[in-house]
Protein backbone atom coordinates (compact mmCIF):
# COMPACT_ATOMS: atom_id res chain seq x y z
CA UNK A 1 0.00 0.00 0.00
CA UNK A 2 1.19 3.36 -1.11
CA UNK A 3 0.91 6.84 1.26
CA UNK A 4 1.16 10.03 -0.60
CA UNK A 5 1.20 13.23 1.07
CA UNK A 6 -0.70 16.43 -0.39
CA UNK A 7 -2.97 19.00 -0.10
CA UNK A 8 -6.41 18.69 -1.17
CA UNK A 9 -5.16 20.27 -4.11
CA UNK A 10 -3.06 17.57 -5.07
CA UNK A 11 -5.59 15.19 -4.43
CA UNK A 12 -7.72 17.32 -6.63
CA UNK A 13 -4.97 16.83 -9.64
CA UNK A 14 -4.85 13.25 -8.97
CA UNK A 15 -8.59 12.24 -8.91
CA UNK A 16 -9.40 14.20 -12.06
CA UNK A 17 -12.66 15.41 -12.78
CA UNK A 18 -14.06 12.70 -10.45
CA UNK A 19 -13.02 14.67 -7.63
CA UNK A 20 -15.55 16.81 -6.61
CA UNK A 21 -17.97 13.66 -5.38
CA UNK A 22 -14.54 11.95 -3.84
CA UNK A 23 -13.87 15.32 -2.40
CA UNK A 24 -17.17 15.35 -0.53
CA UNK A 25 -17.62 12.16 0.43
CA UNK A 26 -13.58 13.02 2.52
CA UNK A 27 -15.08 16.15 3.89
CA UNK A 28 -18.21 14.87 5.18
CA UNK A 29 -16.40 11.37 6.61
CA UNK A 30 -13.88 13.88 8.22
CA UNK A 31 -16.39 16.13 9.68
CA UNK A 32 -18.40 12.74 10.88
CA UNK A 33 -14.96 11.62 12.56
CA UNK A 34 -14.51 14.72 13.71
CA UNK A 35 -17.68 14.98 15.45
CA UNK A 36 -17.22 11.34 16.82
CA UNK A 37 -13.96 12.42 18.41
CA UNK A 38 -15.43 15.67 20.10
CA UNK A 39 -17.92 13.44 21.83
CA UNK A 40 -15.50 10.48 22.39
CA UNK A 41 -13.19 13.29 24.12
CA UNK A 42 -15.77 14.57 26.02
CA UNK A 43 -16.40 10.90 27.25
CA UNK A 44 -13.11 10.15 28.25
CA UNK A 45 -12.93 13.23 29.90
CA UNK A 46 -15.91 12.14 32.16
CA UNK A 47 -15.14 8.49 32.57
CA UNK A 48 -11.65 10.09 33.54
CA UNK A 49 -13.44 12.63 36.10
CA UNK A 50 -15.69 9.73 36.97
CA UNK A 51 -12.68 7.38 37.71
CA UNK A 52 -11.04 10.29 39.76
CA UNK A 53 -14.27 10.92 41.82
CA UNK A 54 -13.85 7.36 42.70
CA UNK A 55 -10.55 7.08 43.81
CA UNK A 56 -11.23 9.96 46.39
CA UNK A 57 -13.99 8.37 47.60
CA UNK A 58 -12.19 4.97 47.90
CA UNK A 59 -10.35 4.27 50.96
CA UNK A 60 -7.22 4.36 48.98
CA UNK A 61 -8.20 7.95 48.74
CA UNK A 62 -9.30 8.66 52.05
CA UNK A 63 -6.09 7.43 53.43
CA UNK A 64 -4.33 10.17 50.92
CA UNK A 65 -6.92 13.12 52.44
CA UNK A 66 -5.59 11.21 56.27
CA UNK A 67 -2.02 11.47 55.55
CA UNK A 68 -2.30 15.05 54.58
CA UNK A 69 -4.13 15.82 57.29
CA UNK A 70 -1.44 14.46 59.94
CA UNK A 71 0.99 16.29 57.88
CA UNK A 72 -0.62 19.43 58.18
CA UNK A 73 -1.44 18.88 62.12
CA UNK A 74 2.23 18.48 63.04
CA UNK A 75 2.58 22.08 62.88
CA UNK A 76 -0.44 23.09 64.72
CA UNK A 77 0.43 24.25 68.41
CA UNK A 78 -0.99 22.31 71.24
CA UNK A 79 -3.20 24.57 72.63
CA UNK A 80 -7.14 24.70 73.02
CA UNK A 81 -8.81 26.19 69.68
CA UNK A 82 -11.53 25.75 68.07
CA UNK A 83 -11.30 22.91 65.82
CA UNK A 84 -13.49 23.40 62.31
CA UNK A 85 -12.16 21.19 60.37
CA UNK A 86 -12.57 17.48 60.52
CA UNK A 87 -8.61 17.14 59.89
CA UNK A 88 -7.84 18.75 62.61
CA UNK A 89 -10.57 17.19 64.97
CA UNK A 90 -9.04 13.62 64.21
CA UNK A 91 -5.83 15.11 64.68
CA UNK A 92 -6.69 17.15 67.60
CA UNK A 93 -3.38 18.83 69.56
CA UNK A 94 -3.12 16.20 72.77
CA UNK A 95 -3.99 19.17 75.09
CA UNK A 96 -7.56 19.13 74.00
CA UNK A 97 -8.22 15.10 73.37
CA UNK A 98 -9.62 14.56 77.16
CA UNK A 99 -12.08 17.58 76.12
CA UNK A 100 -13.19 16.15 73.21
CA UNK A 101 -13.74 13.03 74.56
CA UNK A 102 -16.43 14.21 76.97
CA UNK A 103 -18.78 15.15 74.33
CA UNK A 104 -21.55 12.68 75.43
CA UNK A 105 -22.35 11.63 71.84
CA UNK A 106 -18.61 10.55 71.35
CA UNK A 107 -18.35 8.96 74.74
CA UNK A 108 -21.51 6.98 74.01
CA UNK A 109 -19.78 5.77 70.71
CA UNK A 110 -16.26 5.14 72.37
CA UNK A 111 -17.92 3.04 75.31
CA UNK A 112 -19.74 0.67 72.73
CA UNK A 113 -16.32 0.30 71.20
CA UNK A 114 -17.14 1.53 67.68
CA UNK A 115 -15.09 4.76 67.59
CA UNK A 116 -11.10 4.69 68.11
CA UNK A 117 -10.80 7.35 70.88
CA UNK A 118 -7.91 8.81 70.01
CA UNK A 119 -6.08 5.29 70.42
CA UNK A 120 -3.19 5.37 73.07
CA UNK A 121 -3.52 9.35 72.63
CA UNK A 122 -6.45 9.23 75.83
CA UNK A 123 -6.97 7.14 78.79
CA UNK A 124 -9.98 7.17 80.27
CA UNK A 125 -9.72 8.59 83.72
CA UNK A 126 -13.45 7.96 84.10
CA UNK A 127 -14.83 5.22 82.52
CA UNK A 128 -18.44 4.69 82.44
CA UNK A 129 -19.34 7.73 83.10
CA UNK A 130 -21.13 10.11 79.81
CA UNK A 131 -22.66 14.03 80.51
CA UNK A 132 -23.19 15.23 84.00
CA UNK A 133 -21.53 12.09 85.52
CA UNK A 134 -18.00 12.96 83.82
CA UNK A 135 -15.96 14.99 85.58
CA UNK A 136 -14.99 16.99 82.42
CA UNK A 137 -17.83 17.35 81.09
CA UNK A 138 -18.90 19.09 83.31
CA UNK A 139 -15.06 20.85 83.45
CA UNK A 140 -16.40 22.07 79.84
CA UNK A 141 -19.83 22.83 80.82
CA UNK A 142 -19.66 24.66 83.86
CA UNK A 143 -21.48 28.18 83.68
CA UNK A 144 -22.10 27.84 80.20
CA UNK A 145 -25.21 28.12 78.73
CA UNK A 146 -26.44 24.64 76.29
CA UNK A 147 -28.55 24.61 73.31
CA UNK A 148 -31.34 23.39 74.99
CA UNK A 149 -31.50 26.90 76.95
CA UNK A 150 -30.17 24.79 80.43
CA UNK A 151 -27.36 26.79 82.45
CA UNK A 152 -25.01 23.89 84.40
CA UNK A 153 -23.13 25.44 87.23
CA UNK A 154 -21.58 22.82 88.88
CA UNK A 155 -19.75 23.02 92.78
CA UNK A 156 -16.52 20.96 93.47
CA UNK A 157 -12.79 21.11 93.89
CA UNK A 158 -10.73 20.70 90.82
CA UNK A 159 -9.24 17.67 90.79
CA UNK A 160 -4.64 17.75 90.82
CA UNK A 161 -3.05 19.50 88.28
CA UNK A 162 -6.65 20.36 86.81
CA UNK A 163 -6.81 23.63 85.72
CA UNK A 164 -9.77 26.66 85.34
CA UNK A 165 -10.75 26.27 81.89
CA UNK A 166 -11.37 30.26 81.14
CA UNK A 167 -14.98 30.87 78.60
CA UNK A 168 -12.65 31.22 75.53
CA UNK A 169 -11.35 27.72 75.69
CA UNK A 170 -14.75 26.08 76.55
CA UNK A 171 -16.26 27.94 73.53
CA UNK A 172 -13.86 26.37 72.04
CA UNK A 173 -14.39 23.18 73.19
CA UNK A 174 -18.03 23.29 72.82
CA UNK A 175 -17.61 24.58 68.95
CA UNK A 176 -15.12 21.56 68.37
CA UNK A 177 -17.89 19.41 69.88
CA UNK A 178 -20.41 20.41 67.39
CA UNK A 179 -17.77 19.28 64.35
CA UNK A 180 -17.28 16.11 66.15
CA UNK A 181 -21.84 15.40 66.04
CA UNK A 182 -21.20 16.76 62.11
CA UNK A 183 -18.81 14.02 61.78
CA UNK A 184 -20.89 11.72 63.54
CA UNK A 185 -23.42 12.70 61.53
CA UNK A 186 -22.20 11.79 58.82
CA UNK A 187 -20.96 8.19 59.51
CA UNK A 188 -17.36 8.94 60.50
CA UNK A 189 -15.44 8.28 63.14
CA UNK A 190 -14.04 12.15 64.64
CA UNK A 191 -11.13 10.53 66.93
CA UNK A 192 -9.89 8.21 64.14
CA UNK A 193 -6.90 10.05 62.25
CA UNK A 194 -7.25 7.77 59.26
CA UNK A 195 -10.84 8.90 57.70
CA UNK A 196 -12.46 5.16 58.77
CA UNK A 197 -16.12 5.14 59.21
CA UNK A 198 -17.93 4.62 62.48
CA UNK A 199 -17.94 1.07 63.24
């Protein structure tokens, strides 16, 4: 088989007076290819932003969104903050894991053993014991106002090495508890640094 190169002007010369018909029939099966191609193109393009979609939402991908979010939380200082993000609520500096672990929803998870806890990051100094019965809790909650409209003021020695807890860090706190029921929410576990659901 013989290739020639040209211009349709050559091709022209070569076909003769036959050309006009062989002429059209090229245009219109380029045109038709051409069309084909735009729509094949756009295809790939969405099986390729389909594909990508997936591997986000795979655990593959999750564990890529985890890693980067313990990257980014070894720079954060270890101080109490409000925590917005769900990155850095499952990465949580270590100063504020005890607080987080008194929201009541979380402890209710963590004593039926389907959330992490923060793994070796938090010992329970008060096991079986969820909302009013938990001493920090009620650290967190005292003289603050809840969304139910209840005021807790609670009476009783701090216990050693305890320290006030001024209003700025319980808003804090209590903020960081309202990303952790978001997370909750939505099926995943706030205390596990590795995006896994709730078990």
């Amino acid at each position: 088989m013989a290739v020639f190169y040209g211009t349709p002007n050559d091709l022209g010369a070569v076909l003769g007076s036959a050309n006009q018909d062989a002429m059209q029939y090229i245009n219109q099966s380029v045109n038709r290819f051409m069309d084909v191609a735009g729509h094949v193109g756009q295809a790939i393009a969405d099986r390729v932003n389909t594909q990508y979609q997936a591997f986000v939402d795979s655990t593959i991908g999750n564990r890529a969104a985890a890693i980067k979010n313990m990257v980014n939380a070894m720079w954060q200082d270890d101080s109490i903050r409000p925590l917005t993000d769900w990155g850095e609520v499952q990465n949580a500096p270590l100063q504020m894991v005890p607080y987080l672990m008194a929201n009541p929803t979380v402890r209710e998870l963590y004593h039926a053993d389907r959330i992490e806890g923060y793994g070796d990051r938090y010992l329970d100094k008060y096991p079986d014991s969820i909302g009013r019965d938990h001493y920090t809790y009620r650290r967190v909650t005292n003289g603050m106002v809840q969304s139910d409209g209840h005021w807790n003021e609670y009476y009783e020695q701090l216990h050693k090495d305890d320290v006030i807890l001024n209003l700025i860090e319980k808003t804090a706190i209590l903020s960081s508890w309202e990303t952790m029921d978001d997370m909750v929410d939505d099926g995943l576990d706030p205390t596990n640094p590795w995006n896994d659901p709730i078990g």
